[in-house]
N, C-alpha and C. Protein backbone atom coordinates (compact mmCIF):
# COMPACT_ATOMS: atom_id res chain seq x y z
N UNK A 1 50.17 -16.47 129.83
CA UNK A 1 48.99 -16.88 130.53
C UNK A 1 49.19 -18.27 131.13
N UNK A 2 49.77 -19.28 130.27
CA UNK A 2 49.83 -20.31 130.32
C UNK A 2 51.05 -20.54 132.00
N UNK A 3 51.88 -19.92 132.16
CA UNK A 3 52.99 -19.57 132.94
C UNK A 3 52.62 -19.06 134.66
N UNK A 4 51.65 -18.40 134.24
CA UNK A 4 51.06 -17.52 135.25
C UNK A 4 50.33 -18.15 136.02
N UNK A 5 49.23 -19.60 134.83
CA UNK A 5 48.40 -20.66 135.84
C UNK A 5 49.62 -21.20 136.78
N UNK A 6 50.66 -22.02 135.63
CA UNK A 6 51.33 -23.11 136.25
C UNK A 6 52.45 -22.59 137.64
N UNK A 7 52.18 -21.20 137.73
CA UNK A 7 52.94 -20.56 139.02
C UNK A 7 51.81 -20.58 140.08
N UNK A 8 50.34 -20.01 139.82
CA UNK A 8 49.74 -20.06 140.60
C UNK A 8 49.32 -21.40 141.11
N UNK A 9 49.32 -22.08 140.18
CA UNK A 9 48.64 -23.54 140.80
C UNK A 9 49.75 -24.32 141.92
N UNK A 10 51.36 -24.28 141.33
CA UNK A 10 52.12 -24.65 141.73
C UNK A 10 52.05 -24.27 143.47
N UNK A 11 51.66 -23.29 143.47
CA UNK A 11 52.06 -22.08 144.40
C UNK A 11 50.85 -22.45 145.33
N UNK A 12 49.08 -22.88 145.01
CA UNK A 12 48.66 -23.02 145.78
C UNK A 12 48.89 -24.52 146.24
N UNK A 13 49.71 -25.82 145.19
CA UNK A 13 50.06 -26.82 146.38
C UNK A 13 50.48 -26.53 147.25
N UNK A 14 51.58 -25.63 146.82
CA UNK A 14 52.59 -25.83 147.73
C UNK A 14 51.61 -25.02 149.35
N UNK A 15 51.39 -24.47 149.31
CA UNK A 15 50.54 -24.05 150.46
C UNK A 15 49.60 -24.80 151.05
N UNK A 16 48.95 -25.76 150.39
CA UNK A 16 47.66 -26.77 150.53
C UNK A 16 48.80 -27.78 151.34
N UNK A 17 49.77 -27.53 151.22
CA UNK A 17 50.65 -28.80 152.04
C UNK A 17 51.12 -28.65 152.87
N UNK A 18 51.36 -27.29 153.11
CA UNK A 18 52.21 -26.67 154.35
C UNK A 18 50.79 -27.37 156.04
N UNK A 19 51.51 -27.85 156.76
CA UNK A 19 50.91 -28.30 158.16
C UNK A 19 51.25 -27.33 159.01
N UNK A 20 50.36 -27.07 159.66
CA UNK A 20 50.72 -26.09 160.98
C UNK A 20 51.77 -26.57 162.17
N UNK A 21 52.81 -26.49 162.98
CA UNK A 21 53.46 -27.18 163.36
C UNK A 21 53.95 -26.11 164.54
N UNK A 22 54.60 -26.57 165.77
CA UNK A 22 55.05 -26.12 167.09
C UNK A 22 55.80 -25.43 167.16
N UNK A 23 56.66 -25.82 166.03
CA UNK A 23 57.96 -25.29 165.92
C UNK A 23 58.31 -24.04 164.53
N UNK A 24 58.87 -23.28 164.89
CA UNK A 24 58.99 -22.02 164.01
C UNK A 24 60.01 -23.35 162.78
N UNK A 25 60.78 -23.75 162.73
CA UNK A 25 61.47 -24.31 162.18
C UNK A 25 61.30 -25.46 161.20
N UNK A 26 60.49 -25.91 161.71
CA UNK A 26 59.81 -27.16 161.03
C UNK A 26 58.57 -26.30 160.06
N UNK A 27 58.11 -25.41 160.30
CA UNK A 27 57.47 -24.58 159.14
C UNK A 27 58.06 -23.51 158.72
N UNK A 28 59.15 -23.22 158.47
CA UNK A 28 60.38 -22.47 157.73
C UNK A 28 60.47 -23.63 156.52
N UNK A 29 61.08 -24.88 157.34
CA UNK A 29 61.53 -25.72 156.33
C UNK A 29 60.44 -26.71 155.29
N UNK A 30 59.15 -26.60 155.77
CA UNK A 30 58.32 -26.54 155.07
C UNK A 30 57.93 -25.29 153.86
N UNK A 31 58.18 -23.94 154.63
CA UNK A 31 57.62 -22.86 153.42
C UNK A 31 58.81 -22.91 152.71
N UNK A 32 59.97 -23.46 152.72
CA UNK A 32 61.38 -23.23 151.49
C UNK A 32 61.10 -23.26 150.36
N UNK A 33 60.11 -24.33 149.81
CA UNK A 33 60.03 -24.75 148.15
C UNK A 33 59.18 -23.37 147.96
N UNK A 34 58.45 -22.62 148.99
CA UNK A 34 57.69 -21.29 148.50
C UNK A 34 58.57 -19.93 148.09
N UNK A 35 59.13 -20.08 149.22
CA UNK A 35 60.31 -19.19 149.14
C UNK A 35 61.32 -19.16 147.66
N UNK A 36 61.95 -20.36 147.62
CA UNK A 36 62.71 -20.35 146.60
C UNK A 36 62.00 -20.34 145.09
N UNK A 37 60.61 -20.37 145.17
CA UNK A 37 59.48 -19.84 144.43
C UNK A 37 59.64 -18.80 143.43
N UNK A 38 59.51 -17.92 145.02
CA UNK A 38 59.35 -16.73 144.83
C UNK A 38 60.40 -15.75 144.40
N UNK A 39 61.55 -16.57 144.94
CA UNK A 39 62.74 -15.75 144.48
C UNK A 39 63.12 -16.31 142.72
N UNK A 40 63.05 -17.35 142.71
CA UNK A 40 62.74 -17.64 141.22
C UNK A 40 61.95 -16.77 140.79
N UNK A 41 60.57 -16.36 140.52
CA UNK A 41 60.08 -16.00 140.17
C UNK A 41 60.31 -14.06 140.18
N UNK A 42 61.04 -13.88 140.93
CA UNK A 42 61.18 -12.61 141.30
C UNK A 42 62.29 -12.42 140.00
N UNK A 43 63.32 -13.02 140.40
CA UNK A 43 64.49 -12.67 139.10
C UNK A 43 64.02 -12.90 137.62
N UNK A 44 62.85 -13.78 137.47
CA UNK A 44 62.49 -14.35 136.17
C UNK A 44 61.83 -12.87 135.78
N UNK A 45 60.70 -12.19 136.39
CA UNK A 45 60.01 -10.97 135.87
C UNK A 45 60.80 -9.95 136.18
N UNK A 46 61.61 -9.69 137.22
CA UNK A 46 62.39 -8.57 137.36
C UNK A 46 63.80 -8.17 136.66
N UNK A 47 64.21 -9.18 135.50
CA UNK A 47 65.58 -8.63 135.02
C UNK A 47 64.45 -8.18 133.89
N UNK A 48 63.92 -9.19 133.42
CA UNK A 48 63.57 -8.70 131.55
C UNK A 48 62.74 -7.23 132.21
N UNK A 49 62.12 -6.85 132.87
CA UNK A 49 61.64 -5.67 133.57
C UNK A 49 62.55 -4.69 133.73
N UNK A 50 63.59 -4.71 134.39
CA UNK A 50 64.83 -3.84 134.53
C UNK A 50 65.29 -3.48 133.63
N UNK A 51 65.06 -4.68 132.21
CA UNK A 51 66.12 -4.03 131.07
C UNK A 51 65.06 -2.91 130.60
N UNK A 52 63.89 -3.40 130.75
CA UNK A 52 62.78 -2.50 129.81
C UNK A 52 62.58 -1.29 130.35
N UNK A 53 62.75 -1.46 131.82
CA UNK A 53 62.95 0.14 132.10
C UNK A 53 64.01 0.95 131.65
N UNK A 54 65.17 0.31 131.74
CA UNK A 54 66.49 1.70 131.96
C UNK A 54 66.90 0.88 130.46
N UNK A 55 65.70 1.03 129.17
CA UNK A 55 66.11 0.60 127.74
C UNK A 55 66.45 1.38 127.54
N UNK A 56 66.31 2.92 127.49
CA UNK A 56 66.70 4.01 126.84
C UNK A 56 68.31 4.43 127.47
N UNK A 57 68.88 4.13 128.51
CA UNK A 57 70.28 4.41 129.25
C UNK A 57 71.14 3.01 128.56
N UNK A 58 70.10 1.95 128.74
CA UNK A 58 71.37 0.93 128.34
C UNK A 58 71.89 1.39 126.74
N UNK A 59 71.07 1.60 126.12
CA UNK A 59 70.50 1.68 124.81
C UNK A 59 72.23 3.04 124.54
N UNK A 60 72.02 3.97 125.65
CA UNK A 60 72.78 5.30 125.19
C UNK A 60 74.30 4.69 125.48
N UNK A 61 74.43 3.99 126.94
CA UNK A 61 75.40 3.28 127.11
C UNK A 61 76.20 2.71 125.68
N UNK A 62 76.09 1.78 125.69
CA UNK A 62 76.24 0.85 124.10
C UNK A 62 76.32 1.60 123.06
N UNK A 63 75.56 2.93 122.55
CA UNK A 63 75.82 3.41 121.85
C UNK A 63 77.38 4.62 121.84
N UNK A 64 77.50 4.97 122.93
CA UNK A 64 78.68 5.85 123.46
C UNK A 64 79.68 4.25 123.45
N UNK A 65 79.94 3.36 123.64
CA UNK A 65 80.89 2.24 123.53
C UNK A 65 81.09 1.97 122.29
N UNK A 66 80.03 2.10 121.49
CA UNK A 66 80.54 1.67 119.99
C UNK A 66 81.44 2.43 118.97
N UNK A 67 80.52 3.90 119.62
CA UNK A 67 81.48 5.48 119.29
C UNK A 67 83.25 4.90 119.36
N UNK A 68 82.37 4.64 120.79
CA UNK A 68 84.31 4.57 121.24
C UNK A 68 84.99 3.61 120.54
N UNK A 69 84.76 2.32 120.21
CA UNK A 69 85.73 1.32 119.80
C UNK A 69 85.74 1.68 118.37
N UNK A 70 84.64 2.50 117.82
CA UNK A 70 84.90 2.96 116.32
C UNK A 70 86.03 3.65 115.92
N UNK A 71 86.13 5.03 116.97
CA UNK A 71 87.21 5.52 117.18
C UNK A 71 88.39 5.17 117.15
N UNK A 72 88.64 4.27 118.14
CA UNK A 72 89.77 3.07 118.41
C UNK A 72 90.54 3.11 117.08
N UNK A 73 89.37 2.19 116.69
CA UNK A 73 89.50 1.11 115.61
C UNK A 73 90.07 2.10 113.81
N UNK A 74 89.20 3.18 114.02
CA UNK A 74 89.77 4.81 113.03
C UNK A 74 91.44 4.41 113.49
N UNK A 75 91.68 4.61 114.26
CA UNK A 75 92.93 5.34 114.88
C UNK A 75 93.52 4.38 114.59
N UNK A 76 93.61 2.88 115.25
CA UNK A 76 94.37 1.91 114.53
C UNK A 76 94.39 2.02 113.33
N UNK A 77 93.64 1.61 112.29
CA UNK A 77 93.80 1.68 110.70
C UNK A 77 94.52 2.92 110.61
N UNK A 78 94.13 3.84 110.98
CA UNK A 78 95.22 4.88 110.82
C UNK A 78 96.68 4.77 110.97
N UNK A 79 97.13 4.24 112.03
CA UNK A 79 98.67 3.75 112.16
C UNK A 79 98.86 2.31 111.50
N UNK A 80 97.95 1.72 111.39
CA UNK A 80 98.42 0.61 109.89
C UNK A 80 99.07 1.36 108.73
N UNK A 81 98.52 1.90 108.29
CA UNK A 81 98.75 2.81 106.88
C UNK A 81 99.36 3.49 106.98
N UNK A 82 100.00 4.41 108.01
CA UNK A 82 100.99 5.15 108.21
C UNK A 82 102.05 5.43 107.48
N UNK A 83 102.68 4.04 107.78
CA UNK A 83 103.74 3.92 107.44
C UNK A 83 103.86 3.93 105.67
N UNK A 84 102.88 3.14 105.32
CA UNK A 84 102.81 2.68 103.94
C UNK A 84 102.30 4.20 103.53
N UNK A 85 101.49 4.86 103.95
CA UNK A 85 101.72 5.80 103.38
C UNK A 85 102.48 7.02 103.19
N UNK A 86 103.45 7.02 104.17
CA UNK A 86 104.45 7.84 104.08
C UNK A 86 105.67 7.39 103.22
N UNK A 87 105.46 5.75 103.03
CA UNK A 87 106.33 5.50 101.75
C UNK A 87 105.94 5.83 100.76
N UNK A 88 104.64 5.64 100.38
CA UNK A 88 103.96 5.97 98.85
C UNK A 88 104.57 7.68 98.53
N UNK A 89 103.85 8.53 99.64
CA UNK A 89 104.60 9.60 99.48
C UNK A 89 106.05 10.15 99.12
N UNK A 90 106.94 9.66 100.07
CA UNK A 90 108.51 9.53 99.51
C UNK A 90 108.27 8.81 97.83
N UNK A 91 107.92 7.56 97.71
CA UNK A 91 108.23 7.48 96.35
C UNK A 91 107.51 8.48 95.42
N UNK A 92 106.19 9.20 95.62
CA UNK A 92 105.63 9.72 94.68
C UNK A 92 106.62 11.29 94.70
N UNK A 93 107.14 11.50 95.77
CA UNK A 93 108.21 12.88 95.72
C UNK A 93 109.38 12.31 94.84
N UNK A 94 110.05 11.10 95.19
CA UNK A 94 110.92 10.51 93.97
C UNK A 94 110.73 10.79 92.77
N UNK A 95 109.37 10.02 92.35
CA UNK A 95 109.04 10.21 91.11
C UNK A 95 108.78 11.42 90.29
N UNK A 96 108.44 12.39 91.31
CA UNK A 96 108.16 13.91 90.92
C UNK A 96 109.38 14.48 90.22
N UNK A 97 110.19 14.03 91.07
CA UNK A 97 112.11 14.77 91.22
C UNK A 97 112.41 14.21 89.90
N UNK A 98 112.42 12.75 89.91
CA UNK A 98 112.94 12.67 88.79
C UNK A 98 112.14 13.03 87.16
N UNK A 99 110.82 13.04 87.10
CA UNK A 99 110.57 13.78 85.82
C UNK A 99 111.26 15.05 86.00
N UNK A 100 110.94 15.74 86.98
CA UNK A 100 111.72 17.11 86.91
C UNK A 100 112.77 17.07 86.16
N UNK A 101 113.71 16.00 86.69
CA UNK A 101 115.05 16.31 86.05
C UNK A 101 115.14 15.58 85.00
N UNK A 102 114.32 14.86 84.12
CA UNK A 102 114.26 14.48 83.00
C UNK A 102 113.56 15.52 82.04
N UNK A 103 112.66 16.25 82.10
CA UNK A 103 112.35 17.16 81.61
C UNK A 103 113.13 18.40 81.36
N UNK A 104 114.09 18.87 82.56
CA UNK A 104 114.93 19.59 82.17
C UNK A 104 116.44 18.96 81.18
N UNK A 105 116.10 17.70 81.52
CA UNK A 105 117.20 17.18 80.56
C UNK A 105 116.71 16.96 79.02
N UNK A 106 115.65 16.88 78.50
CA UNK A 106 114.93 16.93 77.22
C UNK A 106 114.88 17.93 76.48
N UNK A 107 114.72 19.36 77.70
CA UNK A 107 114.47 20.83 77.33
C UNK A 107 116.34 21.32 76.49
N UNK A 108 117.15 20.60 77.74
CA UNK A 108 118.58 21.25 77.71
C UNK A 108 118.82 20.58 75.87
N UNK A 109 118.18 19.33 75.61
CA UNK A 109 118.88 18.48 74.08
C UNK A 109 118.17 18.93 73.40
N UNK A 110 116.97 19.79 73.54
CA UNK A 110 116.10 20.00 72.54
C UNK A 110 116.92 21.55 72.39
N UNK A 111 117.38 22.35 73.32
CA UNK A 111 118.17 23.48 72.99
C UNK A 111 119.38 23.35 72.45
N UNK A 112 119.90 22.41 72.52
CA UNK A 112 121.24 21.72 71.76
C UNK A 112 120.55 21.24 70.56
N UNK A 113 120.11 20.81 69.81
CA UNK A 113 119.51 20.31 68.94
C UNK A 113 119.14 21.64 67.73
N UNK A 114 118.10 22.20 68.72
CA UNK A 114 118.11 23.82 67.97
C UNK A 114 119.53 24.43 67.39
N UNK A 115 119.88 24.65 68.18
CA UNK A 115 121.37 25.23 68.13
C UNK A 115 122.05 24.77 66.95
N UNK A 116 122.31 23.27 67.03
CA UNK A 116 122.50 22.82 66.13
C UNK A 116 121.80 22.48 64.69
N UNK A 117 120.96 22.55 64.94
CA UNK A 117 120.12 23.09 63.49
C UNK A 117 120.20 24.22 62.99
N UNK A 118 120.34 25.74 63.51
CA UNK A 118 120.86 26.51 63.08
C UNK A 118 121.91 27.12 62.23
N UNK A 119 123.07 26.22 63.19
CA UNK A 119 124.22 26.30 62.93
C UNK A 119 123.95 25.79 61.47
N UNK A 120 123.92 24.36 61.28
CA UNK A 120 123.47 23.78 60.16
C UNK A 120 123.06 24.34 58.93
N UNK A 121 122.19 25.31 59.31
CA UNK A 121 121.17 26.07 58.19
C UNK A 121 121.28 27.78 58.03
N UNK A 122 122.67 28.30 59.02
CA UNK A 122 122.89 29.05 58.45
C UNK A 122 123.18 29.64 57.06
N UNK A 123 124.53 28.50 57.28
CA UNK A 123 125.54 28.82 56.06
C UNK A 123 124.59 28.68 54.48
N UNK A 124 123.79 28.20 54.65
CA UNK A 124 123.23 27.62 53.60
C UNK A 124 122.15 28.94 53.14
N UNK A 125 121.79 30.03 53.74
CA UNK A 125 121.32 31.12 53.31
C UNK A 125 122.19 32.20 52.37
């Protein structure tokens, strides 16, 4: 409200001052401070206006951009870890292999072991 006086009031000096004059030119360069007024005033109500109209497009805009750099940003972290995780893997196949073959090596002494306990406890029947 307060904005709206100090444009109008502004607005009727500036007119209360303008002189009638002979020349197209000399009242051009008198109406300028109106002019450049108005174009002030035009951009001041017409952007915050513009956004409020096309809120719902900017709004979808920005939201399809964020998609996107989310994406991006998935995909990078994804090739960060890559690598590290295709090592973890190799070592966890390492580690697999080798219980394997420690287990069959426990199985093979525990059948030697038998064996030899047998042997042991034949004779003795």
């Amino acid at each position: 409200m307060f904005g709206g006086l100090l444009i109008f009031n502004l607005d009727r000096y500036i007119v209360s001052t303008l002189k009638k004059s002979d020349k197209k030119i000399n009242e051009i360069w008198q109406a300028t401070p109106r002019i450049i007024l108005a174009v002030i005033i035009a951009v001041v109500i017409s952007k915050p206006l513009e956004l409020k109209i096309f809120e719902k497009e900017i709004d979808q805009v920005l939201l399809q951009e964020k998609n996107q750099l989310t994406l991006e940003n998935q995909e990078q972290v994804a090739q960060l870890y890559a690598v590290e995780e295709n090592a973890f893997a190799k070592a966890i196949q390492e580690l697999k292999t080798e219980v394997q073959n420690k287990e069959a090596e426990v199985n093979a002494l525990y059948n030697i072991y038998i064996t030899e306990a047998r042997e042991h406890l034949a004779p003795i029947n």
